[in-house]
Each structure stands twice: as structure tokens, then as C-alpha cells.
PDB file of N, CA and C in Angstrom:
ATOM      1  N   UNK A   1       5.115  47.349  -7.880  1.00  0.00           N
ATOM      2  CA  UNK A   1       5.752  48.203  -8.874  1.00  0.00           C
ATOM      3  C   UNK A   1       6.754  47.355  -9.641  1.00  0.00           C
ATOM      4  N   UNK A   2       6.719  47.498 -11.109  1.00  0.00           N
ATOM      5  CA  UNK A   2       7.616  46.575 -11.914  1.00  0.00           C
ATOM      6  C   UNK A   2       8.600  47.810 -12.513  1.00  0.00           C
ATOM      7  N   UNK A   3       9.783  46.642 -12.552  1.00  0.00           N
ATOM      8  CA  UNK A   3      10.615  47.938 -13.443  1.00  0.00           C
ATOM      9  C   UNK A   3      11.753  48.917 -12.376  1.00  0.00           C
ATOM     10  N   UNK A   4      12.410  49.746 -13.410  1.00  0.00           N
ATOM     11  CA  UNK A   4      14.058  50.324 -13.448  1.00  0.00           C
ATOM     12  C   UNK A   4      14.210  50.873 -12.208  1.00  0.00           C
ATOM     13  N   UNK A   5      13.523  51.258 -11.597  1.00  0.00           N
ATOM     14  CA  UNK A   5      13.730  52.277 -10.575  1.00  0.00           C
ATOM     15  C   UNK A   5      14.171  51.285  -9.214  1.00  0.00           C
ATOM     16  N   UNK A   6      15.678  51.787  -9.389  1.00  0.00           N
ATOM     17  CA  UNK A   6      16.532  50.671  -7.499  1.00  0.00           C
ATOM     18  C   UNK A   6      17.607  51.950  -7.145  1.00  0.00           C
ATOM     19  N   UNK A   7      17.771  51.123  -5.987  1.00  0.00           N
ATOM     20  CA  UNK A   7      18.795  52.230  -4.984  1.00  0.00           C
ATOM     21  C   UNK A   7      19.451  51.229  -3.892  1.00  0.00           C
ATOM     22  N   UNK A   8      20.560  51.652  -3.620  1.00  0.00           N
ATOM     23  CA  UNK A   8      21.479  50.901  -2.537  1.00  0.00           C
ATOM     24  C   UNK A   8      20.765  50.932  -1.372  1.00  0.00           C
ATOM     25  N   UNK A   9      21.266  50.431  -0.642  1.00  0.00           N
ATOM     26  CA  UNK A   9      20.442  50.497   0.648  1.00  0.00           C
ATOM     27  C   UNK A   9      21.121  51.353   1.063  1.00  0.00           C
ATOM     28  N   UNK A  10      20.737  52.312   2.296  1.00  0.00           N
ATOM     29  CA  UNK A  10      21.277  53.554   2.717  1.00  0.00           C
ATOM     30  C   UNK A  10      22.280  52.924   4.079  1.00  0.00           C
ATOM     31  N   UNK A  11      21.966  52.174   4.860  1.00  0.00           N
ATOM     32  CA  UNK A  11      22.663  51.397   5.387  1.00  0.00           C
ATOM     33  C   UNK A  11      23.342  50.164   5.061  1.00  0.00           C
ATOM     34  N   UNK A  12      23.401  49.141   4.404  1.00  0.00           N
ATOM     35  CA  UNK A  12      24.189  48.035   4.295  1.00  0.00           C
ATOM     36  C   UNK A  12      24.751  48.290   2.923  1.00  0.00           C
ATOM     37  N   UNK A  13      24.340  49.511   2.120  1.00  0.00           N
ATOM     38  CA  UNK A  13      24.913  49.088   0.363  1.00  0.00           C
ATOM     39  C   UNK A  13      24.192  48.060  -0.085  1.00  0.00           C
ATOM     40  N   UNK A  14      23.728  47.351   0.153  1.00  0.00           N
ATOM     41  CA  UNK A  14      22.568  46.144  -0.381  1.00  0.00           C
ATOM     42  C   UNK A  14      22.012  46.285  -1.630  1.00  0.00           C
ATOM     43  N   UNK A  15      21.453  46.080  -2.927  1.00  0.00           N
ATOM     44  CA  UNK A  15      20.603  46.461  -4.174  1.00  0.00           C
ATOM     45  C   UNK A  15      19.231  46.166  -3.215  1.00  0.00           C
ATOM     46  N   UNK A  16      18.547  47.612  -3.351  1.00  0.00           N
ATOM     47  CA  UNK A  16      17.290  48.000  -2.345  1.00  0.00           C
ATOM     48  C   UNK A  16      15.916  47.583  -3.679  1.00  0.00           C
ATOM     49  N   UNK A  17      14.727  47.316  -4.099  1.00  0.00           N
ATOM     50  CA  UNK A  17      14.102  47.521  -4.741  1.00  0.00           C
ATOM     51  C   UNK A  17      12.595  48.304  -4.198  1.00  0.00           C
ATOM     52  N   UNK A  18      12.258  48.835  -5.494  1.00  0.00           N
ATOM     53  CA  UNK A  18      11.168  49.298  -5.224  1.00  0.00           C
ATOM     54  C   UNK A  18       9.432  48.502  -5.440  1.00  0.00           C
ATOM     55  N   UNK A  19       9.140  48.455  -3.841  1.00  0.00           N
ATOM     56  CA  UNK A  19       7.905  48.053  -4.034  1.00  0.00           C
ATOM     57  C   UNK A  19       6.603  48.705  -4.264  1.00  0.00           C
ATOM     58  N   UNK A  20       6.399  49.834  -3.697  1.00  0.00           N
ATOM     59  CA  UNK A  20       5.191  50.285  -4.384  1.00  0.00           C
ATOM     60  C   UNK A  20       5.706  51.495  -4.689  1.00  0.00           C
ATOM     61  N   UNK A  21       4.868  52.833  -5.353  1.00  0.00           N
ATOM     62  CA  UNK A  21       5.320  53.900  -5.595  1.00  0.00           C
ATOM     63  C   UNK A  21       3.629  54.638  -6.116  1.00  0.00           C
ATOM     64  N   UNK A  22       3.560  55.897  -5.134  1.00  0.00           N
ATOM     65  CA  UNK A  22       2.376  56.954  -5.293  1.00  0.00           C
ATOM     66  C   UNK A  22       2.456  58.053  -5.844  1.00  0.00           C
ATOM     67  N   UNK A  23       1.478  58.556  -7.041  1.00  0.00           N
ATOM     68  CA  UNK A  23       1.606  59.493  -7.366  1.00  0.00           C
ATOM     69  C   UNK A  23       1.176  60.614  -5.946  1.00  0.00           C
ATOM     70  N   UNK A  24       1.811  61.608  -5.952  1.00  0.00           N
ATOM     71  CA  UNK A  24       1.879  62.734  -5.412  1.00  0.00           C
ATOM     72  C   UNK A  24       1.289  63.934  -5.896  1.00  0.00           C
ATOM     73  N   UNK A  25       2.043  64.406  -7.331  1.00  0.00           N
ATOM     74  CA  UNK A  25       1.541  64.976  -8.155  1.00  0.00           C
ATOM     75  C   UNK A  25       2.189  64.844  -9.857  1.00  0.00           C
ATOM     76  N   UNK A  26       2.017  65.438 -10.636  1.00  0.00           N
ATOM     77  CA  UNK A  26       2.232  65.414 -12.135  1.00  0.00           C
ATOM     78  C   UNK A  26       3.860  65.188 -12.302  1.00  0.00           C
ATOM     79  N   UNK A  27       4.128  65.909 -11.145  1.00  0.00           N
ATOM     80  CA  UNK A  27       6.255  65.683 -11.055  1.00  0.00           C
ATOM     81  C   UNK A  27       6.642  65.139 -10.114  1.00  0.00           C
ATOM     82  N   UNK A  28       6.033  64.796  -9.533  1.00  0.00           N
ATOM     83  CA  UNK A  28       6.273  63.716  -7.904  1.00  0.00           C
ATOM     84  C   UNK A  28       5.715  62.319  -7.439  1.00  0.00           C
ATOM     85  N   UNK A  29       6.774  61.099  -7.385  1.00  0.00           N
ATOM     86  CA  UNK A  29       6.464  60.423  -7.053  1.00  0.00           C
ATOM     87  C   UNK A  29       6.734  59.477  -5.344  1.00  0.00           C
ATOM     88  N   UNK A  30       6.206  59.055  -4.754  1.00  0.00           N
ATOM     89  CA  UNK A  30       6.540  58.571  -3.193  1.00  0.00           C
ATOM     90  C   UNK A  30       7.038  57.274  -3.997  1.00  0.00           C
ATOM     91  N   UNK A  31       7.987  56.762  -3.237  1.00  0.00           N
ATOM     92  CA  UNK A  31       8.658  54.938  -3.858  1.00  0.00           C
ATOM     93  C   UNK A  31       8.808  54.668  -2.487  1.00  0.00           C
ATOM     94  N   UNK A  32       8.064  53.660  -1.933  1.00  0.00           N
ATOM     95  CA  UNK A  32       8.609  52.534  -0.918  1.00  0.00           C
ATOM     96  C   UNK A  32       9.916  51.412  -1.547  1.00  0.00           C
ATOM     97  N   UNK A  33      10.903  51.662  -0.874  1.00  0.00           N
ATOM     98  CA  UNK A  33      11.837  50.530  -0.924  1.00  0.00           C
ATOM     99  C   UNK A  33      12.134  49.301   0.394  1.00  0.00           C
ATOM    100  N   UNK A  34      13.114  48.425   0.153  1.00  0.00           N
ATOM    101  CA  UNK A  34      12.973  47.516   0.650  1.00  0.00           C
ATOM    102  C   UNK A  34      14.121  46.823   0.372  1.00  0.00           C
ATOM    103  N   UNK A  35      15.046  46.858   1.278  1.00  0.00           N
ATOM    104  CA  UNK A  35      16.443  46.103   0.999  1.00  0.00           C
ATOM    105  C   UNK A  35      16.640  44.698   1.472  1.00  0.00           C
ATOM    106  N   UNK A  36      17.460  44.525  -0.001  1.00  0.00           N
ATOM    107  CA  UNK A  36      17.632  42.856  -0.592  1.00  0.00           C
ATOM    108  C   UNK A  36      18.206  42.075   0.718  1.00  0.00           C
ATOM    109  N   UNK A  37      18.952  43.007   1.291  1.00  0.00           N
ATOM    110  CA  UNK A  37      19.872  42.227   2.337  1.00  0.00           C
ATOM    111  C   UNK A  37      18.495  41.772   3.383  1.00  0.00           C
ATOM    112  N   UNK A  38      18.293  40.318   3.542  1.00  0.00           N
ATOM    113  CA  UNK A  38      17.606  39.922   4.458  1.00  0.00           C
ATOM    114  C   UNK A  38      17.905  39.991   6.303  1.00  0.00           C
ATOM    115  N   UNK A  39      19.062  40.321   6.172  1.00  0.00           N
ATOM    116  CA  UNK A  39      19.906  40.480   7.793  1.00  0.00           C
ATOM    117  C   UNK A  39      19.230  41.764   8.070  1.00  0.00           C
ATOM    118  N   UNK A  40      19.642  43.033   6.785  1.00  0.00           N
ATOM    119  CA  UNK A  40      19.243  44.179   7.553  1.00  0.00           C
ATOM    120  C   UNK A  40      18.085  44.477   7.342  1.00  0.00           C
ATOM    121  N   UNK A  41      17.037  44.727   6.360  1.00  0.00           N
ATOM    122  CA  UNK A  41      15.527  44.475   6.680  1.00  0.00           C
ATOM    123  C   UNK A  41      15.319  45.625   6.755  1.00  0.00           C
ATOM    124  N   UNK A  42      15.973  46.800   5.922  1.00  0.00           N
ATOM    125  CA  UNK A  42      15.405  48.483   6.140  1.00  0.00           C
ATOM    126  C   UNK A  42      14.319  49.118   4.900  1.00  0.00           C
ATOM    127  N   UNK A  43      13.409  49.294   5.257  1.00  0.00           N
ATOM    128  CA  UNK A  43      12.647  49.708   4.478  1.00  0.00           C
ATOM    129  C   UNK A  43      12.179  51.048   4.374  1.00  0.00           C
ATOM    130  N   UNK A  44      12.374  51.826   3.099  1.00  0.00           N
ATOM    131  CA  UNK A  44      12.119  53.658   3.281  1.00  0.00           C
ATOM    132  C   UNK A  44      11.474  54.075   2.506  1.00  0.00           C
ATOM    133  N   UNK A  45      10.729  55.651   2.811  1.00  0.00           N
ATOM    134  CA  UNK A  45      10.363  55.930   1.535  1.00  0.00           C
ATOM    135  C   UNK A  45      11.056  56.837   0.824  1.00  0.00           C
ATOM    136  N   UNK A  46      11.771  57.034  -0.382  1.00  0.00           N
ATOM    137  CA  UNK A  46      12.136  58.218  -1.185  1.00  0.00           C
ATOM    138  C   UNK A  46      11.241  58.790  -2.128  1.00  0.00           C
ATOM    139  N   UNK A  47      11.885  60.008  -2.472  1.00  0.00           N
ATOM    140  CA  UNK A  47      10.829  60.619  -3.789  1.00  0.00           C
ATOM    141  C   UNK A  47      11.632  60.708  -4.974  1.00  0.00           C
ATOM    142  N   UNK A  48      10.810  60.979  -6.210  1.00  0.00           N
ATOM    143  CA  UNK A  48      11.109  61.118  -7.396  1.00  0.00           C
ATOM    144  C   UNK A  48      10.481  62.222  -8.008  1.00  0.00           C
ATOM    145  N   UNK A  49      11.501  63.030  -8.245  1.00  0.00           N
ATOM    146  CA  UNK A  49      10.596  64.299  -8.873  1.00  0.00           C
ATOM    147  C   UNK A  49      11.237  64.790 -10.086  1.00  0.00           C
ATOM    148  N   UNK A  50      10.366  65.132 -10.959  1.00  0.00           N
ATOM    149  CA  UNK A  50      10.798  65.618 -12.374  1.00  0.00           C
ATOM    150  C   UNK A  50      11.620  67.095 -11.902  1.00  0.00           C
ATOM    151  N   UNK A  51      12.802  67.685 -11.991  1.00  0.00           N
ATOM    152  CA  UNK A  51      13.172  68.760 -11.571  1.00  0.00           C
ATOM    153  C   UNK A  51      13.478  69.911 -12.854  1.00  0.00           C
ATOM    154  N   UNK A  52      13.867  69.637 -13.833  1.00  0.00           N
ATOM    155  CA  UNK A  52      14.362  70.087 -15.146  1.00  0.00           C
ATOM    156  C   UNK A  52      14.088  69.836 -16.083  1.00  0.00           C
ATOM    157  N   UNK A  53      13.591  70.600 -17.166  1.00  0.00           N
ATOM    158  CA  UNK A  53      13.417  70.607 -18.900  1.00  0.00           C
ATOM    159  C   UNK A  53      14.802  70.072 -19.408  1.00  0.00           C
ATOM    160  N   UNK A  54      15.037  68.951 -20.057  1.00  0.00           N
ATOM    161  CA  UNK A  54      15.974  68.936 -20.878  1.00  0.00           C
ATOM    162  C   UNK A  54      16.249  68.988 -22.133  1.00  0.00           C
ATOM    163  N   UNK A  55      14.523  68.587 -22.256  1.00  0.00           N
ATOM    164  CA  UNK A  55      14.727  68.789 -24.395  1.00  0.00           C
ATOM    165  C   UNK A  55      12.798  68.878 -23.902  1.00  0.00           C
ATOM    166  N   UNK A  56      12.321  70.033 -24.519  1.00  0.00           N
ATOM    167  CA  UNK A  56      11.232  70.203 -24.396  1.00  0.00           C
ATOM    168  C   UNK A  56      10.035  69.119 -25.124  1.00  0.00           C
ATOM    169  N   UNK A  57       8.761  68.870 -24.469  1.00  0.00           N
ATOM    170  CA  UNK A  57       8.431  67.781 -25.192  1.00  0.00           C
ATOM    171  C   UNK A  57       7.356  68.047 -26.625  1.00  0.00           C
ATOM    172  N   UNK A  58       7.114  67.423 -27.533  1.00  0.00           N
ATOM    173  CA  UNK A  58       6.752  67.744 -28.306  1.00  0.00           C
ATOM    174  C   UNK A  58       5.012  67.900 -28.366  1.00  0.00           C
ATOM    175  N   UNK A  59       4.208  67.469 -27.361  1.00  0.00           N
ATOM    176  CA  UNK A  59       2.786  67.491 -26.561  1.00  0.00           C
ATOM    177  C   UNK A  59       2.768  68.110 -25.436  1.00  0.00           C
ATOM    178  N   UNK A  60       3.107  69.216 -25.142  1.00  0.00           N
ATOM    179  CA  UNK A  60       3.454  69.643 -23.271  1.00  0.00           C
ATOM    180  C   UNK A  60       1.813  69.498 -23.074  1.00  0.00           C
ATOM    181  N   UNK A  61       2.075  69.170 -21.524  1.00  0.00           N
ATOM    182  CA  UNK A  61       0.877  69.249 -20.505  1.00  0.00           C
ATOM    183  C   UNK A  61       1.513  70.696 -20.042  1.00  0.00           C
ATOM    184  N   UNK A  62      -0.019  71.540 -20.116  1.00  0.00           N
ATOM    185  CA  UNK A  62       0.252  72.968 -20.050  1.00  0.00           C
ATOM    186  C   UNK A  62      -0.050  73.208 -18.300  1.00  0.00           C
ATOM    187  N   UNK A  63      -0.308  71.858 -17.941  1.00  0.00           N
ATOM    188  CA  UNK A  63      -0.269  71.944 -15.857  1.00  0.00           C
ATOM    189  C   UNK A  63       1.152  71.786 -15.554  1.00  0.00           C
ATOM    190  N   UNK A  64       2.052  71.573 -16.259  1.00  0.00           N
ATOM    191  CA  UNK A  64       3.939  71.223 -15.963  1.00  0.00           C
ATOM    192  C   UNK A  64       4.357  72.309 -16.346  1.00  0.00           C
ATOM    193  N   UNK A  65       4.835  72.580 -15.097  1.00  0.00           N
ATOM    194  CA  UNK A  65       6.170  73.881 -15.073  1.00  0.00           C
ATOM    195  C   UNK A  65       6.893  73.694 -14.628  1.00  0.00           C
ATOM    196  N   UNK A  66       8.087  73.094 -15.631  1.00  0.00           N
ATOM    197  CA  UNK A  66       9.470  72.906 -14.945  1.00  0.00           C
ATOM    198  C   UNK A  66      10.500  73.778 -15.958  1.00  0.00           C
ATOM    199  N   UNK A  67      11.613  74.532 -14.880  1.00  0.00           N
ATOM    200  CA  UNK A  67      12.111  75.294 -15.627  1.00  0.00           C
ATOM    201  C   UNK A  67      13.259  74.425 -16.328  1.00  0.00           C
ATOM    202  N   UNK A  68      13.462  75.236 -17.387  1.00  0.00           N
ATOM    203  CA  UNK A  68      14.220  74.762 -18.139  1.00  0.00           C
ATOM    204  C   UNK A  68      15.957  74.813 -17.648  1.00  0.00           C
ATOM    205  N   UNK A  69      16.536  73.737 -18.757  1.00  0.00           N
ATOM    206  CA  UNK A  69      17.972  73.179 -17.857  1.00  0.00           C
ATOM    207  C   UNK A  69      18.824  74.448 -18.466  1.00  0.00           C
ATOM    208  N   UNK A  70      20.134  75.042 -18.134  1.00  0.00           N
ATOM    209  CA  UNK A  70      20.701  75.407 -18.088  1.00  0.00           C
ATOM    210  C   UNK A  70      21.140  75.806 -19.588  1.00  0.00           C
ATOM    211  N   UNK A  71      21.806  74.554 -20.084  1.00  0.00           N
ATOM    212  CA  UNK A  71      22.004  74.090 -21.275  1.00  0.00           C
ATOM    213  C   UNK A  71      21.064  74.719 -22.333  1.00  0.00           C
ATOM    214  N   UNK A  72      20.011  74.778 -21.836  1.00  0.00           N
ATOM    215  CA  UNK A  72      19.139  75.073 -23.730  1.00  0.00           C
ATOM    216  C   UNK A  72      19.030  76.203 -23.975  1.00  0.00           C
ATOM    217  N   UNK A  73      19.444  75.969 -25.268  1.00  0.00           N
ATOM    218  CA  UNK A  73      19.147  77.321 -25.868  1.00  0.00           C
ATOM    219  C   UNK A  73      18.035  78.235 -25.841  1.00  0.00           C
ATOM    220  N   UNK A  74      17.815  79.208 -25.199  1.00  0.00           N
ATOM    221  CA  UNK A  74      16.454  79.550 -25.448  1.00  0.00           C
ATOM    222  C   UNK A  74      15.940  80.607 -26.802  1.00  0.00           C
ATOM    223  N   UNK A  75      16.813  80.811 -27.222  1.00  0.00           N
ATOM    224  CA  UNK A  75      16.614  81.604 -28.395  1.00  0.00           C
ATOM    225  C   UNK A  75      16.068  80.670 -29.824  1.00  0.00           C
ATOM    226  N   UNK A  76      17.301  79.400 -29.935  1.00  0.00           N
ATOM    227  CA  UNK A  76      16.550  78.355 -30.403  1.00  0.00           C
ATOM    228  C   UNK A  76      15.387  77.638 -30.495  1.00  0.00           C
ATOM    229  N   UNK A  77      14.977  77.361 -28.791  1.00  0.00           N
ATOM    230  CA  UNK A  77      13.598  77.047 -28.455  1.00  0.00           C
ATOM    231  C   UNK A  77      12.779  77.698 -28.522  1.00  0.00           C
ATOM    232  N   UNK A  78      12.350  79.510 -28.940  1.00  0.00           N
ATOM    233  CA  UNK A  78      11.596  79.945 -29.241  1.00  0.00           C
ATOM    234  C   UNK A  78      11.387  79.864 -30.457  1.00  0.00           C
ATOM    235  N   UNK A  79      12.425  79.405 -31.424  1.00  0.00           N
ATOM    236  CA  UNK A  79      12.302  78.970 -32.840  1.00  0.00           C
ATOM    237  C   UNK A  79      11.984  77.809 -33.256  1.00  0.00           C
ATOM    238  N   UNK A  80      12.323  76.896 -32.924  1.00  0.00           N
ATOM    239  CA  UNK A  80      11.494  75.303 -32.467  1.00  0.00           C
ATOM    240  C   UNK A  80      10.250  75.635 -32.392  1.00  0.00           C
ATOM    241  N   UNK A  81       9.948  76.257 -31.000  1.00  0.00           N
ATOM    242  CA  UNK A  81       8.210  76.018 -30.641  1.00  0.00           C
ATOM    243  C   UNK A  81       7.492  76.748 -32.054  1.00  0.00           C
ATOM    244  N   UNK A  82       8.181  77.707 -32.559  1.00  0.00           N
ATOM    245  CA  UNK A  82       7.187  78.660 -33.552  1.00  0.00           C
ATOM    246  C   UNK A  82       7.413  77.757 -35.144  1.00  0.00           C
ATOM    247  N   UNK A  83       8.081  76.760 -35.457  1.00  0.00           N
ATOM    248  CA  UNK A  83       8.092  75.848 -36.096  1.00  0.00           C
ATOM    249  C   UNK A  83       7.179  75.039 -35.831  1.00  0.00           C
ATOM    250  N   UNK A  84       7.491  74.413 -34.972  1.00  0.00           N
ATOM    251  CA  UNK A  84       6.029  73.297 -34.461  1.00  0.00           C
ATOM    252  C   UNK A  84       4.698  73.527 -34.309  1.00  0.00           C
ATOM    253  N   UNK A  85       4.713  74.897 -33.775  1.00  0.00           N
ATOM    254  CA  UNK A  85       3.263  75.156 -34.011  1.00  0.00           C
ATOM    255  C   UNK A  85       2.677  75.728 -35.584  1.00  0.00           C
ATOM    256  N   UNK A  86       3.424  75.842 -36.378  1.00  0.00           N
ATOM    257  CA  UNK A  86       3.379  76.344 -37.965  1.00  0.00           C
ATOM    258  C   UNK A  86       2.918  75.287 -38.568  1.00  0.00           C
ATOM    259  N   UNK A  87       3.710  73.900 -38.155  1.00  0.00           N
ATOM    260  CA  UNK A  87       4.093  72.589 -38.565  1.00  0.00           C
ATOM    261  C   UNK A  87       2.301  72.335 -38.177  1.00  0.00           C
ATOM    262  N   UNK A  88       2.145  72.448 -37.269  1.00  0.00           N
ATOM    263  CA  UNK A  88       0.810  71.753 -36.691  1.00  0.00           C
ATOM    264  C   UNK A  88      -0.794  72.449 -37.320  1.00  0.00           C
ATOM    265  N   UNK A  89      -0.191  73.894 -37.503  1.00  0.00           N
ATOM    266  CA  UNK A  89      -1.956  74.274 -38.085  1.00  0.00           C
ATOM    267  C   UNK A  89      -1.439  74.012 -39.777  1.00  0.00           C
ATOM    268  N   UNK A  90      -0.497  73.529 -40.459  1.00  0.00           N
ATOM    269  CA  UNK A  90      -0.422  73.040 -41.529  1.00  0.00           C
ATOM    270  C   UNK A  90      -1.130  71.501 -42.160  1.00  0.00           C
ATOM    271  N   UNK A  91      -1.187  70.487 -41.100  1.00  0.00           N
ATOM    272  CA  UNK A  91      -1.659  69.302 -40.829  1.00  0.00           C
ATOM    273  C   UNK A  91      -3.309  69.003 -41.028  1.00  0.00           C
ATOM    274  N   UNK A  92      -3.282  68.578 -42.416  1.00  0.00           N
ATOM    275  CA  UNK A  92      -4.739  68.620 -42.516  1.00  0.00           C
ATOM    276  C   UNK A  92      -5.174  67.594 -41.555  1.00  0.00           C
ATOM    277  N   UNK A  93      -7.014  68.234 -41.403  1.00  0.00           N
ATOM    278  CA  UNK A  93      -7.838  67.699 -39.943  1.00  0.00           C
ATOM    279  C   UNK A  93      -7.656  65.944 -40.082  1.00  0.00           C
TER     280      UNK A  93
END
């Protein structure tokens, strides 16, 4: 696995990286880690899961249901989506 995703080590504080990582499902991922500290040598698995809408996306996958964050407007976002979809059967083929 290349890339952003690190975590302390849960025991030494160490910068832990991630070596592999499985999809699970569409909002869930498994991450094997593996801490830098060569003394302590702890290796775990955590998850990663999409939990919250924060700004709705502009292509939804209609298999994702995540509820929306706190924060959004939803009165707005029913005005958004009915824009975008106006916006979209306007778009010649």
C-alpha cells in the first residue's frame, strides 16, 4: 500500500505505517500496520470507514448510504440536488 494513511503506534508512539489494506466493503477498509520502532515490532489491524456525508458528491453511487453530517443544510441540499439534476437533462447527448 502506497500513500497518506499512518498512525502512532498504539504502544511505543512510534510513526506506524501502513502495509497492506482490504476492501471490506464500498465504506470499509481493513489496514495492516506495522511499527517503525524496530525494538517494538507491533503489528495490527485497524479499519477505515467512510462514516458521514459532508458535502454531497456530485456522481453518487446509489449502493452508499451514509447519513448526512450534522452541519448540512438539508433544505439547501434538496435545492442543489433539484439544480443538478435540471443542470444534467439540459446537457446535450
Amino acid at each position: 500500500m502506497n500513500g497518506g494513511v499512518s498512525m502512532k503506534c498504539p504502544h511505543c508512539e512510534s510513526r506506524a505505517i501502513a502495509r497492506t489494506s482490504k476492501t471490506l466493503s464500498l465504506t470499509l477498509r481493513e489496514i495492516t500496520f506495522v511499527c517503525r520502532n524496530h525494538r517494538c515490532g507491533f503489528v495490527w489491524v485497524a479499519t477505515l470507514e467512510a462514516a458521514r456525508t459532508l458535502s454531497p458528491p456530485a456522481v453518487p453511487n446509489h449502493q452508499v448510504r451514509l447519513p448526512l453530517s450534522a452541519h448540512i443544510n438539508r433544505a439547501g441540499l434538496v435545492t442543489h440536488i433539484a439544480e443538478a439534476q435540471l443542470a444534467l437533462q439540459m446537457e446535450p447527448p
